[in-house]
Protein backbone atom coordinates (compact mmCIF):
# COMPACT_ATOMS: atom_id res chain seq x y z
CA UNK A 1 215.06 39.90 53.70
CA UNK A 2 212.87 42.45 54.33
CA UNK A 3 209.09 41.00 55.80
CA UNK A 4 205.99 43.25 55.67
CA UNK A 5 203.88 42.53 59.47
CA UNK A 6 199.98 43.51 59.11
CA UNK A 7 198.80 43.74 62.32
CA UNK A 8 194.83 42.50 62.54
CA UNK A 9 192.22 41.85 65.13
CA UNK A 10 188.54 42.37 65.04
CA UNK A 11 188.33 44.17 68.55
CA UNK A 12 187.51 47.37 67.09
CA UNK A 13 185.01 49.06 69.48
CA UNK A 14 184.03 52.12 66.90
CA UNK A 15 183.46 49.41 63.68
CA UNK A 16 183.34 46.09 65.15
CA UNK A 17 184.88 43.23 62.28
CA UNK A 18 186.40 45.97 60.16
CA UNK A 19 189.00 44.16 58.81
CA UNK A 20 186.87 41.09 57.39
CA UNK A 21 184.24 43.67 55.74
CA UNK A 22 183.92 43.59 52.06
CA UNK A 23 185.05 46.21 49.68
CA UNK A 24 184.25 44.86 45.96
CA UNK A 25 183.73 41.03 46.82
CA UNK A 26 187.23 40.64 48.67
CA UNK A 27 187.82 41.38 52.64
CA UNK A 28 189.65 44.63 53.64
CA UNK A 29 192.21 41.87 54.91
CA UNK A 30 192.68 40.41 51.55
CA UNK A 31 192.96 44.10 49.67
CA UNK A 32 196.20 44.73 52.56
CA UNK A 33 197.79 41.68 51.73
CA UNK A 34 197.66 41.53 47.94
CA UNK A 35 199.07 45.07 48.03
CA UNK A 36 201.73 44.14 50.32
CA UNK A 37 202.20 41.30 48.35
CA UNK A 38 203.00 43.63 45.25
CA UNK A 39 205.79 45.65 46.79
CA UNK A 40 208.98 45.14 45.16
CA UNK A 41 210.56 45.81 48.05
CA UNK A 42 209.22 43.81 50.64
CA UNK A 43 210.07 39.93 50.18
CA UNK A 44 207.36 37.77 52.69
CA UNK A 45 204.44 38.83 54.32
CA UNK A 46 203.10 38.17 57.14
CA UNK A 47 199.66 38.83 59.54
CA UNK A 48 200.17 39.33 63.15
CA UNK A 49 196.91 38.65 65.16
CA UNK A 50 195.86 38.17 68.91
CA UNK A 51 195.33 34.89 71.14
CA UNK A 52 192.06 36.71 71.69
CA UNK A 53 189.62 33.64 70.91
CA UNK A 54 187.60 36.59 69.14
CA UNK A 55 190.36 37.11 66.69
CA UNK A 56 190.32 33.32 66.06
CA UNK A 57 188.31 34.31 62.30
CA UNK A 58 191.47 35.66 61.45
CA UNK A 59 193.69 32.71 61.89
CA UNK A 60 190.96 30.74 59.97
CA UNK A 61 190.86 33.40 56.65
CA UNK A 62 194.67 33.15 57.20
CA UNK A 63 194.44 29.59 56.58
CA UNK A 64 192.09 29.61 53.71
CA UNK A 65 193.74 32.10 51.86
CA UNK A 66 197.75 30.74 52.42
CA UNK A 67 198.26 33.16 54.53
CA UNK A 68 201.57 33.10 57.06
CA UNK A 69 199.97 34.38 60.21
CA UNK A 70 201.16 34.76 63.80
CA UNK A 71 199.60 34.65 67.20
CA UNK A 72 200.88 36.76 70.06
CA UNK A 73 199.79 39.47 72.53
CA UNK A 74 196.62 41.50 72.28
CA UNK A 75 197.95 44.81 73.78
CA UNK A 76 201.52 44.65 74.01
CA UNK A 77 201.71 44.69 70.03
CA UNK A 78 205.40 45.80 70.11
CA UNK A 79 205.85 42.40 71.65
CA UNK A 80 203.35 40.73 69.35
CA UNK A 81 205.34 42.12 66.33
CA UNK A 82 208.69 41.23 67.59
CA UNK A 83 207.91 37.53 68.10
CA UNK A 84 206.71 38.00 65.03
CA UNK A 85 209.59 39.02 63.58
CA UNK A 86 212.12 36.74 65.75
CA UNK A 87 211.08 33.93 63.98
CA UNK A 88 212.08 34.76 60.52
CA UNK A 89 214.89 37.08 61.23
CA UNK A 90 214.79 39.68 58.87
CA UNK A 91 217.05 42.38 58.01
CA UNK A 92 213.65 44.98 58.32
CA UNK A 93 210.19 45.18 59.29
CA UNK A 94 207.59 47.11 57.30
CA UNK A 95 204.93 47.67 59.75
CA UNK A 96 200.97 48.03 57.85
CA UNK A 97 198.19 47.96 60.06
CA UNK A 98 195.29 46.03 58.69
CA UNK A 99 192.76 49.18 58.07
CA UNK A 100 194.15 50.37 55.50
CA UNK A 101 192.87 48.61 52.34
CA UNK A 102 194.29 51.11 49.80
CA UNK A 103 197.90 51.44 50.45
CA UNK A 104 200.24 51.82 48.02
CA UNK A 105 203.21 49.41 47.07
CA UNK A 106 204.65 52.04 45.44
CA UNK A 107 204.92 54.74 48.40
CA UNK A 108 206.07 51.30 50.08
CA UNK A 109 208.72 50.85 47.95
CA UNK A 110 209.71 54.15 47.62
CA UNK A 111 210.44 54.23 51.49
CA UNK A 112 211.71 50.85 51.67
CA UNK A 113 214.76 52.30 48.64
CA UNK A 114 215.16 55.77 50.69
CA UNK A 115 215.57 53.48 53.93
CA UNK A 116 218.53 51.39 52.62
CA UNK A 117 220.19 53.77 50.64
CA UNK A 118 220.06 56.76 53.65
CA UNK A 119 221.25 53.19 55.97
CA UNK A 120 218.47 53.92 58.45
CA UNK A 121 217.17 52.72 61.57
CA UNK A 122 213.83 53.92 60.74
CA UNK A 123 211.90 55.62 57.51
CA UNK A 124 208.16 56.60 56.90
CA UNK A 125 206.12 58.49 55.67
CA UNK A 126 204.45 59.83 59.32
CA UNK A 127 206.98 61.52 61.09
CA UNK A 128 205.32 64.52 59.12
CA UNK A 129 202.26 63.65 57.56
CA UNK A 130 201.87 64.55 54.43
CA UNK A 131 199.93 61.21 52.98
CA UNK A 132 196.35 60.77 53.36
CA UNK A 133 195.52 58.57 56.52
CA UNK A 134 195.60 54.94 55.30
CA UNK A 135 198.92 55.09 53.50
CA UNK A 136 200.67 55.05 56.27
CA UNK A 137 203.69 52.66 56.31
CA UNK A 138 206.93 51.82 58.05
CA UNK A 139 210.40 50.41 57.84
CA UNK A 140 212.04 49.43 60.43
CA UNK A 141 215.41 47.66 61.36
CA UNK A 142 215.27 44.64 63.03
CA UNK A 143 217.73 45.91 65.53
CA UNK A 144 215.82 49.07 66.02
CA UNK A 145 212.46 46.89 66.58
CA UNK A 146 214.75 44.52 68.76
CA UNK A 147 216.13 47.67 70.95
CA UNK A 148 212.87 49.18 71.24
CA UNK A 149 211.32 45.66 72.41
CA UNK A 150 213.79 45.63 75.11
CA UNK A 151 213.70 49.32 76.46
CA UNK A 152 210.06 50.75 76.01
CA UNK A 153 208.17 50.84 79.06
CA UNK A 154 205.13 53.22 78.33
CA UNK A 155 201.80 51.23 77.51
CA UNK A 156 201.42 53.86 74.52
CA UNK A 157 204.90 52.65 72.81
CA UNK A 158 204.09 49.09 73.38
CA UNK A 159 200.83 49.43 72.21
CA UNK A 160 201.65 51.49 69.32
CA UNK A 161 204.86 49.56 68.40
CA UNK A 162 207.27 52.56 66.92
CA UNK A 163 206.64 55.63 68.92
CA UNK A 164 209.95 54.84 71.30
CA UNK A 165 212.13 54.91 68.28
CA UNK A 166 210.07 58.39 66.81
CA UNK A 167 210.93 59.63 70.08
CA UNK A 168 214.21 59.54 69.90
CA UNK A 169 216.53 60.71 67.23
CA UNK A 170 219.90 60.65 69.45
CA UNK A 171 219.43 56.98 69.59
CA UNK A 172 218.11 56.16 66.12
CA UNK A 173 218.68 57.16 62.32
CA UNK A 174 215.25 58.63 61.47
CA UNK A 175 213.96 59.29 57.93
CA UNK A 176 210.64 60.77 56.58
CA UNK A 177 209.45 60.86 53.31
CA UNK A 178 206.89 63.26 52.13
CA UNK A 179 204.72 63.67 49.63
CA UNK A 180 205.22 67.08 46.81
CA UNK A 181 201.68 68.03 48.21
CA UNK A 182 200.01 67.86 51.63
CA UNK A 183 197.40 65.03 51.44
CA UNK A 184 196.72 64.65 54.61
CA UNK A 185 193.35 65.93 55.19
CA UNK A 186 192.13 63.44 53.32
CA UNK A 187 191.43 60.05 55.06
CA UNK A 188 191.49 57.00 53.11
CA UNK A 189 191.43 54.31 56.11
CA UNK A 190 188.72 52.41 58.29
CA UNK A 191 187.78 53.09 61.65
CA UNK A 192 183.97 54.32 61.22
CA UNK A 193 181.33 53.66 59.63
CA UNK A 194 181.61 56.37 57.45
CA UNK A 195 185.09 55.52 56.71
CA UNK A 196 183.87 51.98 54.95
CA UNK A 197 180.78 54.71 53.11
CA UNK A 198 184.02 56.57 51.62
CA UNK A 199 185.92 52.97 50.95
CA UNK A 200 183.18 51.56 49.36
CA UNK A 201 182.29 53.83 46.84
CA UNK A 202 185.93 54.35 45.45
CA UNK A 203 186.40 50.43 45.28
CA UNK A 204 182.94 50.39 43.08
CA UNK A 205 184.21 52.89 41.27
CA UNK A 206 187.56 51.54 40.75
CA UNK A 207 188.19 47.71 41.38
CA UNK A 208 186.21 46.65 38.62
CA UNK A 209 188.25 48.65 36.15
CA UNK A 210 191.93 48.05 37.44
CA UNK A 211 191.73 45.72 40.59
CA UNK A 212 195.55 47.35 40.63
CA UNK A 213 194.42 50.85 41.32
CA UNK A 214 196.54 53.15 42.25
CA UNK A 215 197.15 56.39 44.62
CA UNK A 216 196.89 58.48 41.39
CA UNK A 217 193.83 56.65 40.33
CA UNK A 218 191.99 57.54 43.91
CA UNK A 219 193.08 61.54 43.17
CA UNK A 220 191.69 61.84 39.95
CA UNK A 221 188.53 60.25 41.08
CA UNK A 222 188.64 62.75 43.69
CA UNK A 223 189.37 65.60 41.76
CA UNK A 224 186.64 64.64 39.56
CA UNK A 225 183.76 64.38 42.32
CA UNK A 226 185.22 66.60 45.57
CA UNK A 227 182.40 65.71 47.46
CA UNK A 228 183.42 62.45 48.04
CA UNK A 229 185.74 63.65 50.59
CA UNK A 230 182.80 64.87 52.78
CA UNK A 231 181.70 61.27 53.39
CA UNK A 232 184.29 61.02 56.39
CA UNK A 233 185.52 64.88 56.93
CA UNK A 234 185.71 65.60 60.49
CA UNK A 235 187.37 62.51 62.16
CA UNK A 236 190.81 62.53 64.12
CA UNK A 237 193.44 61.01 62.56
CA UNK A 238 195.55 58.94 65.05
CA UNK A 239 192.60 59.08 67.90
CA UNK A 240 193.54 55.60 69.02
CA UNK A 241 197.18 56.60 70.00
CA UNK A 242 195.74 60.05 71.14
CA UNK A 243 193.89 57.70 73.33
CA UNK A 244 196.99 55.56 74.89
CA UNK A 245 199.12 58.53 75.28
CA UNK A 246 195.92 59.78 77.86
CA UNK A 247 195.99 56.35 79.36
CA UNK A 248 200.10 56.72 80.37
């Protein structure tokens, strides 16, 4: 069984509530999950939230929406995913984080069939990036998340979940998938402000067509209006773990 974890809270200092914005009448929440949801590969999914009383909203639009969600801890989120996890046993993880509204079953899929046929510990598609920010996503053996739960000590590998198993290739069976062409300039997730500007516009401009829109879709958008692109130019893509690896 492979079990997709979306890890959500609202504590975002930069764009407070990001995750329960709306992008075409439905929550950036919702737009994760029905994605996940439409991976062939992945088999239950699952949101993985914080005791935080703040993050409380979430458990509730879980519970609305028939949602399977999980409480656990707010920064050790390597923890919080493998309690997570624990529960339902599975044979892998696919780790999405909740910001990222338009990824793609289909990259999701295609790492989830490299993963099992290549027998790995541990495949993505950010070892080198190659994907725009906010297709980011991860599959990851149970035993791998189970060893890394056990051994990493650094706040920035608990916090971040997977960078103890990126770290080390003697110990694990690492795979990366990249894309024909280097997409990763462009930045397709939420963190700012004008992240959700740049979101906004393509889900007008798509949803309402095909509310199955696709990678390919967002490109030819794209290559038909470049500008769009300069809506959020400029921002750091992974600040947050930038940030952590400061704080170690």
């Amino acid at each position: 069984m492979n079990l997709a974890i979306i890890q959500a809270r609202l504590g975002s200092t930069r764009l407070p509530n990001k995750v329960l914005l709306t992008l075409a009448g439905k929550t950036v929440l919702e737009h994760v999950v029905n994605r996940a949801r439409a991976s062939k590969f992945i088999d239950e999914v699952i949101i993985a939230t914080t005791i935080s009383k703040n993050d409380l909203e979430i458990v509730s639009f879980c519970s609305k929406n028939k949602i399977r969600v999980f409480v656990g801890s707010e920064d050790d989120v390597l923890d919080r995913y493998y309690q997570t996890a624990r529960l339902l046993q599975p044979d892998n993880v696919v780790r999405i984080t909740s910001d990222c509204p338009m990824i793609d079953p289909e990259i999701i899929d295609q790492i989830g069939k490299k993963h099992l046929e290549e027998h790995a510990d541990y495949s993505s598609n950010t070892l080198h990036e190659t994907y725009p920010d906010g297709l980011d996503a991860e599959v990851i053996s149970f035993q791998a998340l189970k060893t890394a739960w056990e051994q990493a000590i650094l706040p920035s590998d608990r916090e971040h979940v997977t960078p103890f198993i990126k770290k080390q290739p003697e110990s694990f069976k690492l795979l990366s998938i990249k894309n024909d062409n280097d997409l990763s300039y462009m930045r397709w997730t939420i963190d700012q402000p004008e992240d959700f500007t740049f979101l906004n516009e393509i889900f007008n401009r798509l949803y309402f067509i095909n509310n199955d829109f696709r990678t390919k879709d967002v490109l030819k958008e794209i290559a038909k209006d470049p500008d769009l692109l300069k809506i959020n130019k400029g921002i750091i893509r992974n600040e947050g773990y930038l940030k952590s690896l400061l704080s170690d």
